[in-house]
N, C-alpha and C. Protein backbone atom coordinates (compact mmCIF):
# COMPACT_ATOMS: atom_id res chain seq x y z
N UNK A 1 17.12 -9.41 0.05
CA UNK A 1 15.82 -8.77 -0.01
C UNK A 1 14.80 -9.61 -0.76
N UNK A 2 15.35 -10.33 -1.76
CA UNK A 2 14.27 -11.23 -2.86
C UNK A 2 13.34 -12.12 -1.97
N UNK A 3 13.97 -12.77 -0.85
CA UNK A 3 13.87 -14.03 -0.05
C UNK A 3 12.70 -13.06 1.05
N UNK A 4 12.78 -12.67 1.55
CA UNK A 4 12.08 -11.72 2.85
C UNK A 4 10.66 -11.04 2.48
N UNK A 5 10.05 -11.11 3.22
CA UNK A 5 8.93 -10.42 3.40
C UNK A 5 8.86 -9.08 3.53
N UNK A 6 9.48 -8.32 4.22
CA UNK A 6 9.69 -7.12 4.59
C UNK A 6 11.05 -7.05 4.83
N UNK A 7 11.47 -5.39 4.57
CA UNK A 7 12.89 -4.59 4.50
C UNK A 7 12.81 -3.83 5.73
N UNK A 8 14.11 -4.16 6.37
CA UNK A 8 13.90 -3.09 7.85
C UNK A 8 14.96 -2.12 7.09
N UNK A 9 14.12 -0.72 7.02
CA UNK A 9 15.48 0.56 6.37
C UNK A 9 16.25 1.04 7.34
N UNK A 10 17.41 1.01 7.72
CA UNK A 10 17.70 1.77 9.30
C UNK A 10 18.16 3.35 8.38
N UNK A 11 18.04 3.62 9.12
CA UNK A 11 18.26 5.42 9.04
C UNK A 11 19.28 5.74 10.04
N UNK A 12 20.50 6.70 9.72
CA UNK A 12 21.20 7.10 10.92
C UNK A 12 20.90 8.45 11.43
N UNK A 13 19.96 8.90 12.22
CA UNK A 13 19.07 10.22 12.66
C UNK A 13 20.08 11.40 12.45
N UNK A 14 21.21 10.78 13.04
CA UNK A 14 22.42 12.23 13.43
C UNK A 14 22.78 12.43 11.61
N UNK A 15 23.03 12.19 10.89
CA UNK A 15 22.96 12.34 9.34
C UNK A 15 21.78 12.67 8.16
N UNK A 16 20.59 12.00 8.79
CA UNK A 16 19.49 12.39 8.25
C UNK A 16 19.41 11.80 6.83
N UNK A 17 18.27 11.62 6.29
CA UNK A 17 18.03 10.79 5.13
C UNK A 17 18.96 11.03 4.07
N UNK A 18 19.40 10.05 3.10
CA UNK A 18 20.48 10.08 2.55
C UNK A 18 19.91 9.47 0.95
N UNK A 19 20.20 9.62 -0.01
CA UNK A 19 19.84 9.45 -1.50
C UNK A 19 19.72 7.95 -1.45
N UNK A 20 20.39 7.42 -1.20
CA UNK A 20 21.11 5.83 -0.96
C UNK A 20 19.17 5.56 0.10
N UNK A 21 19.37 5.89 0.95
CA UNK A 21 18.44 5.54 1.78
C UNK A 21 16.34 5.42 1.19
N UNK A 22 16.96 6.76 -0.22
CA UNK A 22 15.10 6.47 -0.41
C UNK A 22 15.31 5.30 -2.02
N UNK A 23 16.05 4.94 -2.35
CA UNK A 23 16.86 4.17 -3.34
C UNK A 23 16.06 2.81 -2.73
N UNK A 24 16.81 2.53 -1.84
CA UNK A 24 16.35 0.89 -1.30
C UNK A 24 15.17 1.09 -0.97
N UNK A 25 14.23 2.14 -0.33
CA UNK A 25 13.40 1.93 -0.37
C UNK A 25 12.17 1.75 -1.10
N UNK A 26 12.54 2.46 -2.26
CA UNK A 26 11.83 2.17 -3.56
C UNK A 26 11.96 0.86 -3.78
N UNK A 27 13.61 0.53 -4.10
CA UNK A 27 13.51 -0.77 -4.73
C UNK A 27 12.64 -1.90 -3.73
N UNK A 28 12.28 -1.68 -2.42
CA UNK A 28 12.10 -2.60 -2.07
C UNK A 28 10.46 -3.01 -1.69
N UNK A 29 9.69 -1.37 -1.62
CA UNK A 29 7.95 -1.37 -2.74
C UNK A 29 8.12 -1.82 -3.48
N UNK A 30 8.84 -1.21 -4.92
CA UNK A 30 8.55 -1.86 -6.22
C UNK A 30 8.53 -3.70 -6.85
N UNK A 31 9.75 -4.31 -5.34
CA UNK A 31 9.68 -5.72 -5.10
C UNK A 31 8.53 -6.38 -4.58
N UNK A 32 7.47 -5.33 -3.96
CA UNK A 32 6.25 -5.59 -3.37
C UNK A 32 6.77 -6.40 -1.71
N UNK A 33 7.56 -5.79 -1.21
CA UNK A 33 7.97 -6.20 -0.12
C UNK A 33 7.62 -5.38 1.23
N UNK A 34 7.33 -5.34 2.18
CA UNK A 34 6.73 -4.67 3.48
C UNK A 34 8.06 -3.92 3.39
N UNK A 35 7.52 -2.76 3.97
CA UNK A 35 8.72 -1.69 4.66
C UNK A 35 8.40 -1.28 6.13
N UNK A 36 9.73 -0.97 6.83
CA UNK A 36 9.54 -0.61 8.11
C UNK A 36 11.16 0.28 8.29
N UNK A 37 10.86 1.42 8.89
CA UNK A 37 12.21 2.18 8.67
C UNK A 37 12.22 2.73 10.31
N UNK A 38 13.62 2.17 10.46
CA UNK A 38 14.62 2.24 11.64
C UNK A 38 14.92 3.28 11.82
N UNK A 39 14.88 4.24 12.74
CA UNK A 39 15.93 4.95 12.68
C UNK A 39 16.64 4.92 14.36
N UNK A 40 17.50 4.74 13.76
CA UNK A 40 19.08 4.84 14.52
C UNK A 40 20.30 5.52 15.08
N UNK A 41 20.12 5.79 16.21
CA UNK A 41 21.53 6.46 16.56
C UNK A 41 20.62 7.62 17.09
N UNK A 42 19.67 7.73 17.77
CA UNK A 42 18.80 8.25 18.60
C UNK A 42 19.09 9.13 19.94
N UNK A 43 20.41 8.49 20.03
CA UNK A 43 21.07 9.43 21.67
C UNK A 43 21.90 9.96 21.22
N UNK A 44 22.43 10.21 20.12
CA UNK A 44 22.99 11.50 19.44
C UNK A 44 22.10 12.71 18.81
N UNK A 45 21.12 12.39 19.32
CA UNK A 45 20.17 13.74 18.98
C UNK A 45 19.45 14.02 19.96
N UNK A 46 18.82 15.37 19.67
CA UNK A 46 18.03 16.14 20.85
C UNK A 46 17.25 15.86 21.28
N UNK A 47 16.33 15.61 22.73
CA UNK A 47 15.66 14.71 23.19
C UNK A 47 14.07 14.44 22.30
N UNK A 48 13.85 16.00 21.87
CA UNK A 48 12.60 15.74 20.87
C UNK A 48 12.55 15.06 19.92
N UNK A 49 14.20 15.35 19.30
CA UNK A 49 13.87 14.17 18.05
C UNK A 49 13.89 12.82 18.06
N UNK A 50 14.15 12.41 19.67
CA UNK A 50 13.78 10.90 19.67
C UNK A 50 12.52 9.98 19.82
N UNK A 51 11.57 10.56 18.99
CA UNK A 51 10.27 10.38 19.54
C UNK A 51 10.17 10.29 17.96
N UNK A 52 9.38 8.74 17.68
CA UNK A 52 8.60 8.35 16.00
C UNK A 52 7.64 9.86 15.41
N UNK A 53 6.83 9.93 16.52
CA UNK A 53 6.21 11.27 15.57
C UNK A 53 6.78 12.42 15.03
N UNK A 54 7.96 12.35 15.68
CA UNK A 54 9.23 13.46 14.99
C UNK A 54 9.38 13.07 13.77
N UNK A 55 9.97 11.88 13.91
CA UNK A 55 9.96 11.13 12.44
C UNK A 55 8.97 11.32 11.55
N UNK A 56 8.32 10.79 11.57
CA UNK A 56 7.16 11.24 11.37
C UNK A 56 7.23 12.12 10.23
N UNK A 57 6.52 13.19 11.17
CA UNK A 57 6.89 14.24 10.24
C UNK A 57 8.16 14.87 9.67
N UNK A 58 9.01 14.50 10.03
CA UNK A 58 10.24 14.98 9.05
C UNK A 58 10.50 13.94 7.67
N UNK A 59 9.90 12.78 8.03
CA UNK A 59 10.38 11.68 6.82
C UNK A 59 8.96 12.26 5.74
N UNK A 60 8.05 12.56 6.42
CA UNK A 60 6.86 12.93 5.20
C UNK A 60 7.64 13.18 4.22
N UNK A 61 8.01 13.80 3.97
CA UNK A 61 8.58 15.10 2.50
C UNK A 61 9.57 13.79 1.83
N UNK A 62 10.24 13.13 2.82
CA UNK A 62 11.20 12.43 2.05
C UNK A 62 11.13 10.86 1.52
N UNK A 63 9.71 10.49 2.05
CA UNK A 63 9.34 8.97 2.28
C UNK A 63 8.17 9.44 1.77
N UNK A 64 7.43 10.30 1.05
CA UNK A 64 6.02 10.62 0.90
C UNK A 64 5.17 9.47 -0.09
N UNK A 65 6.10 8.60 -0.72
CA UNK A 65 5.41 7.46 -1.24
C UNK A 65 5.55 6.20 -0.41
N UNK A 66 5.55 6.42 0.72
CA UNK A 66 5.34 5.19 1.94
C UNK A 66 4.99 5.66 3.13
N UNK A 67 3.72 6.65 2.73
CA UNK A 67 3.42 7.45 4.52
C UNK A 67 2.68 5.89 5.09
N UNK A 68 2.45 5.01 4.47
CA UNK A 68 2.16 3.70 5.21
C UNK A 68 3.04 2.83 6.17
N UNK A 69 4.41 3.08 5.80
CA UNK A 69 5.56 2.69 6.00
C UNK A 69 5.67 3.07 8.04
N UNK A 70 5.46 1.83 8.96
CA UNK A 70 5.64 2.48 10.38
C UNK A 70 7.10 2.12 10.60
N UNK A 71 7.31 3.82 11.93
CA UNK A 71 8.88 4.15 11.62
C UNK A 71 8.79 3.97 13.34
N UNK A 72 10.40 3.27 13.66
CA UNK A 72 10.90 2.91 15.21
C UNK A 72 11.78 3.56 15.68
N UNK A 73 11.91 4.27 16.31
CA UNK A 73 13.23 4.72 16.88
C UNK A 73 13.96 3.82 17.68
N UNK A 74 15.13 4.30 17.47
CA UNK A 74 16.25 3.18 18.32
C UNK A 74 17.84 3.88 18.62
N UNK A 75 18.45 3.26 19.42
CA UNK A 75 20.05 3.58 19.58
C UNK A 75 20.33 1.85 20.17
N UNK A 76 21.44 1.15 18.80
CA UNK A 76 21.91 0.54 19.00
C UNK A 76 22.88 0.37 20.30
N UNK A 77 23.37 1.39 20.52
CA UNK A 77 24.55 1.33 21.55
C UNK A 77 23.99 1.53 22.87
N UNK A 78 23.22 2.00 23.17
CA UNK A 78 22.10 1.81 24.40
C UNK A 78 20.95 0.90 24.50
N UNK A 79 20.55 0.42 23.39
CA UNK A 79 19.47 -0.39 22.86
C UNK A 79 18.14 0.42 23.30
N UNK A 80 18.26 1.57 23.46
CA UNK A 80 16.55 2.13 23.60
C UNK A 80 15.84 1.74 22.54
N UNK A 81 14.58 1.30 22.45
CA UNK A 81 13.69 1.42 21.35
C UNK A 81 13.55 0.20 20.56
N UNK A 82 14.80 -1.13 20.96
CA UNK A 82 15.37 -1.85 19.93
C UNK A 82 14.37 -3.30 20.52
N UNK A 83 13.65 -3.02 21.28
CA UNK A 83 12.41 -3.84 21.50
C UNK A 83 11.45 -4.01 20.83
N UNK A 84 10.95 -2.55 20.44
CA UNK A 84 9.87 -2.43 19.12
C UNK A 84 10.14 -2.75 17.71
N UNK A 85 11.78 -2.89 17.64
CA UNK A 85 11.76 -3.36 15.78
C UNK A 85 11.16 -4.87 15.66
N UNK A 86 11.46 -5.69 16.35
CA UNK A 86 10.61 -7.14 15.93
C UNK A 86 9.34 -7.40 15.67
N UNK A 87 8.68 -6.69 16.42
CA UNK A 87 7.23 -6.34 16.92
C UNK A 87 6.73 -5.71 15.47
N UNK A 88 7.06 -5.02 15.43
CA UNK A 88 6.80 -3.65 13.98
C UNK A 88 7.06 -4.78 12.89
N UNK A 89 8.35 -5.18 12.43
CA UNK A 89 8.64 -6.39 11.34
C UNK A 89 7.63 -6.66 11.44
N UNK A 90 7.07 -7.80 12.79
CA UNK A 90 6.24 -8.85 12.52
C UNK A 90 4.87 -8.71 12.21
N UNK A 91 4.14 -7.03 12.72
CA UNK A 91 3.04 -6.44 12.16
C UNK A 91 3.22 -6.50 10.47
N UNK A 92 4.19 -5.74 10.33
CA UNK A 92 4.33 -6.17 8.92
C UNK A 92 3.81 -7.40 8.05
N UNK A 93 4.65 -8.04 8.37
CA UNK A 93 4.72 -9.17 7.60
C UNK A 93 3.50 -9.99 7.80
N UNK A 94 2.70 -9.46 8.88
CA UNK A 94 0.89 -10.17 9.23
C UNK A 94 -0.03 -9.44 8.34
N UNK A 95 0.15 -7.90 8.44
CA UNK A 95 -0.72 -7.57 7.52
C UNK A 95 -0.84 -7.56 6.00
N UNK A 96 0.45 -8.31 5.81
CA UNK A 96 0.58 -9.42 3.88
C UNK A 96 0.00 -10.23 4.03
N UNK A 97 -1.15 -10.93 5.17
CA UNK A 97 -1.72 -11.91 4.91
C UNK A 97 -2.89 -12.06 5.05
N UNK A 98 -3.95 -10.69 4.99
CA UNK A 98 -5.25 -10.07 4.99
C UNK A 98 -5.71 -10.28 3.80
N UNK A 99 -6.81 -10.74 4.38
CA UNK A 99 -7.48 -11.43 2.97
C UNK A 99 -8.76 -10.67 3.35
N UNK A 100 -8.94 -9.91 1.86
CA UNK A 100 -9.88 -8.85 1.62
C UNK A 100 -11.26 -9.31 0.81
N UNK A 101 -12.45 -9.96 1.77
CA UNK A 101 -13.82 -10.75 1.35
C UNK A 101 -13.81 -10.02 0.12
N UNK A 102 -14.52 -10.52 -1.00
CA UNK A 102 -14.90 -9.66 -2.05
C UNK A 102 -15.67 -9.00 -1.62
N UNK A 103 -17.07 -9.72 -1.40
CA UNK A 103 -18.38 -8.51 -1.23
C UNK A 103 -17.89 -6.91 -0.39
N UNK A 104 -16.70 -7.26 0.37
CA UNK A 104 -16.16 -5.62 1.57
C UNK A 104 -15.83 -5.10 0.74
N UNK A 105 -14.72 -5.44 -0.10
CA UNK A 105 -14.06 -5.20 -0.82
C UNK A 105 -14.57 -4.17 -1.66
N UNK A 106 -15.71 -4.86 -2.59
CA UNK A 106 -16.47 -3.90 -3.67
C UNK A 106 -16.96 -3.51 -2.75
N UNK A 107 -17.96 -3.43 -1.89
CA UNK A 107 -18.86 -2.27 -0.85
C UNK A 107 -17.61 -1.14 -0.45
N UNK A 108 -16.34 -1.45 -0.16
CA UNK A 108 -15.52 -0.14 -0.18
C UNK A 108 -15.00 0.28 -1.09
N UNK A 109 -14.82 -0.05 -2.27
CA UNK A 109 -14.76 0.59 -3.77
C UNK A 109 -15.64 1.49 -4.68
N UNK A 110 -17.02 0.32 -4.03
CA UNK A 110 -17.99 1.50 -4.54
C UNK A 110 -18.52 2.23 -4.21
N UNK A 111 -18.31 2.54 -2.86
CA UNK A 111 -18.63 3.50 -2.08
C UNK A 111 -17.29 4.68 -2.20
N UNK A 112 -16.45 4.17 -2.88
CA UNK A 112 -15.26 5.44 -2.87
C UNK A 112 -15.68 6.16 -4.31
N UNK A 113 -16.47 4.94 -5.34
CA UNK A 113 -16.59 5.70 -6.63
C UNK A 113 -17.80 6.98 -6.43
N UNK A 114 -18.57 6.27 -5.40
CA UNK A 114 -19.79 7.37 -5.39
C UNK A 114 -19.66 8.66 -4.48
N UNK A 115 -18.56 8.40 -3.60
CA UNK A 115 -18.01 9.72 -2.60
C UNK A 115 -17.45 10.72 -3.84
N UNK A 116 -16.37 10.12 -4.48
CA UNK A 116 -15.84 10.69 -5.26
C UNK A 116 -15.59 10.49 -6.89
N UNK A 117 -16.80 10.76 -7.33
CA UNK A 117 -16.66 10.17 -9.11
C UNK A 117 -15.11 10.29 -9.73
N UNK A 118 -14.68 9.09 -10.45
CA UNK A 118 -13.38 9.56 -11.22
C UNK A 118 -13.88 10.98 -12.11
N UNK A 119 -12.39 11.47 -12.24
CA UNK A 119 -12.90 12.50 -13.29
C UNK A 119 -13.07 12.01 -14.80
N UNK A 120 -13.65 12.51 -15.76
CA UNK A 120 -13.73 12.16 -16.96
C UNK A 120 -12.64 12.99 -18.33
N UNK A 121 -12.61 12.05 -19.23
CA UNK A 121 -11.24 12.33 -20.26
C UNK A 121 -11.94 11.84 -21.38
N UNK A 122 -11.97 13.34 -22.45
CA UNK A 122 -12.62 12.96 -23.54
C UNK A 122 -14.31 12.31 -23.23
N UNK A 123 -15.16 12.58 -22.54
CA UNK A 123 -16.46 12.35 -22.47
C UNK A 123 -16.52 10.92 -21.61
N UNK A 124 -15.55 10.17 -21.29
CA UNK A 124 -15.35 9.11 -21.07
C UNK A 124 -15.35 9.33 -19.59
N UNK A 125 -15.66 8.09 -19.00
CA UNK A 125 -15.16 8.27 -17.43
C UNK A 125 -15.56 6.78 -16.97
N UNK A 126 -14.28 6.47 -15.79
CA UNK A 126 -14.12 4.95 -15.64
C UNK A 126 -14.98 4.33 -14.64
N UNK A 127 -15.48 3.18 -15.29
CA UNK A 127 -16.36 2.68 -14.21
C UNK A 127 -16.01 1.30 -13.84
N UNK A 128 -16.51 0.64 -12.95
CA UNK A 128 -16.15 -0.06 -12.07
C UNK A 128 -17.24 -1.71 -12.17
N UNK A 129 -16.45 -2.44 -12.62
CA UNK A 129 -17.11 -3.58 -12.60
C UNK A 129 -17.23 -4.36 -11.56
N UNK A 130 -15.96 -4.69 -11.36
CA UNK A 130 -16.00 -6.02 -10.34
C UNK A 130 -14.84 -5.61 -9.77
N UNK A 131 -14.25 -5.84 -8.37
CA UNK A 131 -12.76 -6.17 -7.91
C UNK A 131 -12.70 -7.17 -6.92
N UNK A 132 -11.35 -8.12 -6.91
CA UNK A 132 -11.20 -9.14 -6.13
C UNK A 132 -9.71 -9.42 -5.80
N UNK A 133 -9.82 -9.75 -4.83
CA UNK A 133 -8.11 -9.22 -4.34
C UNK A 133 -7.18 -10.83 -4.94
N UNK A 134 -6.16 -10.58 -5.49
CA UNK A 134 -5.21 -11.21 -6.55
C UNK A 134 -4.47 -12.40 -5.30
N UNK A 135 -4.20 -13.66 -5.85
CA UNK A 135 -3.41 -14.29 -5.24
C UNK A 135 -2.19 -13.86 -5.58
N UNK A 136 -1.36 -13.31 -4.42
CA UNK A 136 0.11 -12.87 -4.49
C UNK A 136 0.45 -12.99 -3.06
N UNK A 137 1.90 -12.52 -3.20
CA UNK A 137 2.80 -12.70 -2.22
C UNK A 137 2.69 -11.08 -1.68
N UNK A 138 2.77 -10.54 -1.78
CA UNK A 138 1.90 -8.93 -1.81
C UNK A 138 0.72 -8.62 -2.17
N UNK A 139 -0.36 -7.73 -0.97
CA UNK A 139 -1.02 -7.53 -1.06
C UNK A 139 -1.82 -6.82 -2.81
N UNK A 140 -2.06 -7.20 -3.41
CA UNK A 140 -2.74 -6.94 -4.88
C UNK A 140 -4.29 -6.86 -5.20
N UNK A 141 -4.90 -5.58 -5.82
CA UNK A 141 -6.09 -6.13 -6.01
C UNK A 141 -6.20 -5.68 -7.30
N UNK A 142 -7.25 -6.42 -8.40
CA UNK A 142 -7.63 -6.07 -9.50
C UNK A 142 -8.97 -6.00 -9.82
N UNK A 143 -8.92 -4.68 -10.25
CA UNK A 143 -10.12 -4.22 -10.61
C UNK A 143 -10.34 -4.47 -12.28
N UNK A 144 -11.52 -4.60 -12.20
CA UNK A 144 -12.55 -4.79 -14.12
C UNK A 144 -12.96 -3.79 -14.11
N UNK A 145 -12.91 -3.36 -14.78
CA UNK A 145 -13.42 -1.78 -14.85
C UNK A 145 -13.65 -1.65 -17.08
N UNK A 146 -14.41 -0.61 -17.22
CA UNK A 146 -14.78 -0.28 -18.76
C UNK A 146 -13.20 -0.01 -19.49
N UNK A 147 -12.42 0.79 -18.91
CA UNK A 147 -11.69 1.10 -19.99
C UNK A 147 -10.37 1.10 -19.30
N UNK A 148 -9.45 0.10 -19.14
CA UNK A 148 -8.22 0.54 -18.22
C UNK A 148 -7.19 1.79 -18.37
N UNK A 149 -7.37 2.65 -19.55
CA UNK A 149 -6.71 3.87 -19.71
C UNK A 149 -7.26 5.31 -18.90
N UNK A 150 -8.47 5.01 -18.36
CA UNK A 150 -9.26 6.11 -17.55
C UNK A 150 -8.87 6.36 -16.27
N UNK A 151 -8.24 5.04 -15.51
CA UNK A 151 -7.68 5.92 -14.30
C UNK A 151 -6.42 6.63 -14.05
N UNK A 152 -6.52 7.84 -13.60
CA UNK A 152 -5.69 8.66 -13.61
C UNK A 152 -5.07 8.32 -12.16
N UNK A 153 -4.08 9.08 -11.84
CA UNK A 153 -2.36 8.43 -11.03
C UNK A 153 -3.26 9.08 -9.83
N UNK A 154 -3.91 10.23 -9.77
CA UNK A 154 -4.49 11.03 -8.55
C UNK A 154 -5.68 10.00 -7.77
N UNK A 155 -6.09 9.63 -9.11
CA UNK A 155 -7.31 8.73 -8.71
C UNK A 155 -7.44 7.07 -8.17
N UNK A 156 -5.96 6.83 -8.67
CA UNK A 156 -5.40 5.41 -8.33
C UNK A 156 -4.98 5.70 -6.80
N UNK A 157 -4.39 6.75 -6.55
CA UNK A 157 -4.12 6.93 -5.09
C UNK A 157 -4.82 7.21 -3.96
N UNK A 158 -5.91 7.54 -4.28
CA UNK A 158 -7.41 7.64 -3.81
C UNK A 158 -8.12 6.64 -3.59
N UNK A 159 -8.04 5.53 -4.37
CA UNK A 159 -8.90 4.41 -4.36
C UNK A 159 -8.04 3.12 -3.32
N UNK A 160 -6.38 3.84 -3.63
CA UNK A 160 -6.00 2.82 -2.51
C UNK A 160 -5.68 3.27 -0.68
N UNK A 161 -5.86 4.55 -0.63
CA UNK A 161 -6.15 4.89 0.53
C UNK A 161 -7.46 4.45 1.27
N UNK A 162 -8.83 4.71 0.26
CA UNK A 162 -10.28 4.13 0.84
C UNK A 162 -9.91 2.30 0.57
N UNK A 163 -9.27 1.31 0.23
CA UNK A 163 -9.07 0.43 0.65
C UNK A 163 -8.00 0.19 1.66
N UNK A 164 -6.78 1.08 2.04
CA UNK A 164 -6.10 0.82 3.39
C UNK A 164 -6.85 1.54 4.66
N UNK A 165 -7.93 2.44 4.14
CA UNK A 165 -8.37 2.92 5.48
C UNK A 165 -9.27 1.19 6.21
N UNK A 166 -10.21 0.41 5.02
CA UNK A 166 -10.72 -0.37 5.85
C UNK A 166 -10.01 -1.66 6.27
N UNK A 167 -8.92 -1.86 5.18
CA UNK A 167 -8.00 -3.39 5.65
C UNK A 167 -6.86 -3.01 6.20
N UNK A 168 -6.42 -1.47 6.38
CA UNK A 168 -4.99 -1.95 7.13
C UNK A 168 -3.64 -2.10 6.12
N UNK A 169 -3.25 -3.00 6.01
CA UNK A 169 -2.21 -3.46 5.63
C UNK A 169 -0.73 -2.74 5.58
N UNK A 170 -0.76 -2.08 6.82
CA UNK A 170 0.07 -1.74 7.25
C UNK A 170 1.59 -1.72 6.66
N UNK A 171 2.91 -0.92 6.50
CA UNK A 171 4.11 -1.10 6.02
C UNK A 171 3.68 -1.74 4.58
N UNK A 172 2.93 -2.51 3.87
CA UNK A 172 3.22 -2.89 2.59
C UNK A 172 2.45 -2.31 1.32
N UNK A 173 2.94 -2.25 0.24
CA UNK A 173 2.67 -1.92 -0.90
C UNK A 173 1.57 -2.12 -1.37
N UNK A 174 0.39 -1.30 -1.97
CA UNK A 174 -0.95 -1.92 -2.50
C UNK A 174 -0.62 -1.79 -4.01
N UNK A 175 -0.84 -3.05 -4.22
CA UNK A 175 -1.05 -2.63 -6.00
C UNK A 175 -2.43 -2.94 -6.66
N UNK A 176 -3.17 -1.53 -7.13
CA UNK A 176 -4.21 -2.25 -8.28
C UNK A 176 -3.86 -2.77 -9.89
N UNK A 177 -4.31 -3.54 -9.86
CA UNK A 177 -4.07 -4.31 -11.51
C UNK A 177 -5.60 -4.07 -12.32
N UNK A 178 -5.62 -3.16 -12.98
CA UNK A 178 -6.77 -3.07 -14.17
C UNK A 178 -6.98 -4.09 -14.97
N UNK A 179 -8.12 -4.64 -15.15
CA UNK A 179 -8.20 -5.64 -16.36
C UNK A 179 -9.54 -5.12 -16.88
N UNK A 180 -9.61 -4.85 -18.38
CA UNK A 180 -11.60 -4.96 -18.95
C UNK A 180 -12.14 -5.92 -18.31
N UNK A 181 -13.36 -5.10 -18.58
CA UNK A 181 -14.46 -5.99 -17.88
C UNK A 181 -14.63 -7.34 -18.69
N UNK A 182 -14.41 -7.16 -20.55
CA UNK A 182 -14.67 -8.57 -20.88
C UNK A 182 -13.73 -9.65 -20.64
N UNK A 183 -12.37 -9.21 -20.26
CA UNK A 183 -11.31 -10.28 -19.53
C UNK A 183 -11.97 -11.31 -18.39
N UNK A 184 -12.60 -10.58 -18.00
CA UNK A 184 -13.35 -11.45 -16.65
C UNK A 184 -14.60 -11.94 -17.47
N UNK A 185 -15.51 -11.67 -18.40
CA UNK A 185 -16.16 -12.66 -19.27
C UNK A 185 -15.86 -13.94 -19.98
N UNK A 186 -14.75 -13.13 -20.46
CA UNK A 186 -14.10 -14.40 -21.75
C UNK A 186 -13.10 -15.17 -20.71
N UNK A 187 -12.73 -15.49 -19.66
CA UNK A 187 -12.02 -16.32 -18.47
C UNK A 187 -12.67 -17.22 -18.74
N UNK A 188 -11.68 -18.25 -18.72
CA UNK A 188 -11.77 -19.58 -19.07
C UNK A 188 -12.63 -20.34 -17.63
N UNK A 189 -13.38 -21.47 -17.84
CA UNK A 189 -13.96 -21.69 -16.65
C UNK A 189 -13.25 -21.77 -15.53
N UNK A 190 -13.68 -21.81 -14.17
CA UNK A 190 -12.28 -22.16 -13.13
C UNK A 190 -11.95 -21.38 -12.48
N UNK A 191 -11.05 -19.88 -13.49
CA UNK A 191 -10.31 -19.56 -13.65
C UNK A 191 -10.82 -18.58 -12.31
N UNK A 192 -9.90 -17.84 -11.43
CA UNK A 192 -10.25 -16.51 -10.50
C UNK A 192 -10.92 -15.37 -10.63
N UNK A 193 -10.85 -15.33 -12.37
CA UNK A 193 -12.29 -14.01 -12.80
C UNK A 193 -13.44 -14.39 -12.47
N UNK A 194 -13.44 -15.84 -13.42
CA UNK A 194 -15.08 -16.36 -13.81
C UNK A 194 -15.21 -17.02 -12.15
N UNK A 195 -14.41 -16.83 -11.35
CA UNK A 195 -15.36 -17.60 -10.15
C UNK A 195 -15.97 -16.12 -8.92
N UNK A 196 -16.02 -14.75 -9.69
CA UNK A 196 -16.49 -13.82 -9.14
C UNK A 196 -17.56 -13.53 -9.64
N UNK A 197 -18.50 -12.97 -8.34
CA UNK A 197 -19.63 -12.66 -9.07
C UNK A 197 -19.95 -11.63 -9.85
N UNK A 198 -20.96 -11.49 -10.86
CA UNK A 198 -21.21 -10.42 -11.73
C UNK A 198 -21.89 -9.53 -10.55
N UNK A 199 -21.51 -8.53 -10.80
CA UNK A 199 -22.26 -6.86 -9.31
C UNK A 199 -23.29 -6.66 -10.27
N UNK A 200 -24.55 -6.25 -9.63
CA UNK A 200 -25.57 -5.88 -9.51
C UNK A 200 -25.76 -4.91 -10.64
N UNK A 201 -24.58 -4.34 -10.92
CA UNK A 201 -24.65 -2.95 -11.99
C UNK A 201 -22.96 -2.16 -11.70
N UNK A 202 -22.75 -1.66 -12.56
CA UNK A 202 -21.86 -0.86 -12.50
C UNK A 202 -21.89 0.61 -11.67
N UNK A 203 -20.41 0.69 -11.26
CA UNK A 203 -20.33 2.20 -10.56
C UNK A 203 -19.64 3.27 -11.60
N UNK A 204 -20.15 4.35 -11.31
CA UNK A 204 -19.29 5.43 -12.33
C UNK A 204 -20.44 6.02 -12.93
N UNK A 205 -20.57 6.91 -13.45
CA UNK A 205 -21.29 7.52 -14.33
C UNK A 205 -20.44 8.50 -15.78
């Protein structure tokens, strides 16, 4: 898994998701690795449930921290379906290599702060300096923002949905990385902070 881009999860349908099964799949987000989940053994079940949107919705509840995650049906022993796993991988592993302009970038950030203000904690409330998407091997972006203790887990998940609604990035993991805003001041010349531009003004109120 260390070596790979993306994890194909197979699932065996006639058994149904298994402890073991949301295990690797964690571990293999938290590796920042693409996911794509198989499921398998497809002509041992009823003709409805061989259809992805079945999946679908039955994996919601159990995969609910990878509704990004696209799911294939298949039966090895007939090979139905077993056309689309390469295809799916290889979407995968393309959309790790979207490179997110800055200027879109902040125009869809700050347009998510002004749809929806963070909430505020203790009189405080987080605002938004700059963001620019991180050189990694997984998709990453880091935001400058006033105070990195202000965003809340509801609000982190919010901000990365209005950035997968406009880039996509299909099957893989988004991570934001908070840094103060004076981290990106005090950056040494060169460096990937100091070569972003200062925004016009801050978002947040």
């Amino acid at each position: 898994m260390e070596r790979g881009d993306a994890v194909l999860l197979v699932i065996d349908a006639s058994s149904g998701v298994l402890a073991q099964d949301q295990h690797v799949a964690g571990y293999a987000l938290e590796a920042g690795k693409g996911l794509v989940i198989v499921v398998n053994k497809i002509d041992l079940v009823e003709p409805a449930q061989r259809r992805p949107a079945h999946w679908r919705k039955e994996l919601a509840r159990t995969f609910k921290f990878a509704p990004f995650a696209p799911i294939v049906t298949v039966s090895a022993r007939t090979t139905e379906g077993i056309e689309s796993v390469i295809p799916a991988a290889l979407e995968v592993v393309g959309q790790r290599r979207i490179k997110m302009p800055p200027n879109e970038l902040n125009r869809v950030l700050r347009q998510a702060f002004l749809d929806h203000p963070p909430p505020s904690y203790k009189g405080r409330r987080l605002k938004l300096g700059y963001a620019t998407q991180a050189s990694s091997e997984a998709p990453t972006v880091v935001l400058f923002v006033n105070d990195v203790g202000l965003l809340h887990f509801s609000y982190r998940r919010y901000l990365e949905k209005a950035v997968r609604e406009r880039f996509g990035l299909t099957g893989n993991p988004l991570k934001l990385v908070l840094r103060a805003d004076t981290d990106r001041r005090a950056a040494p010349p060169g460096g990937p902070a100091s070569r972003a531009r200062r925004p016009p003004h801050r978002v947040g109120r």
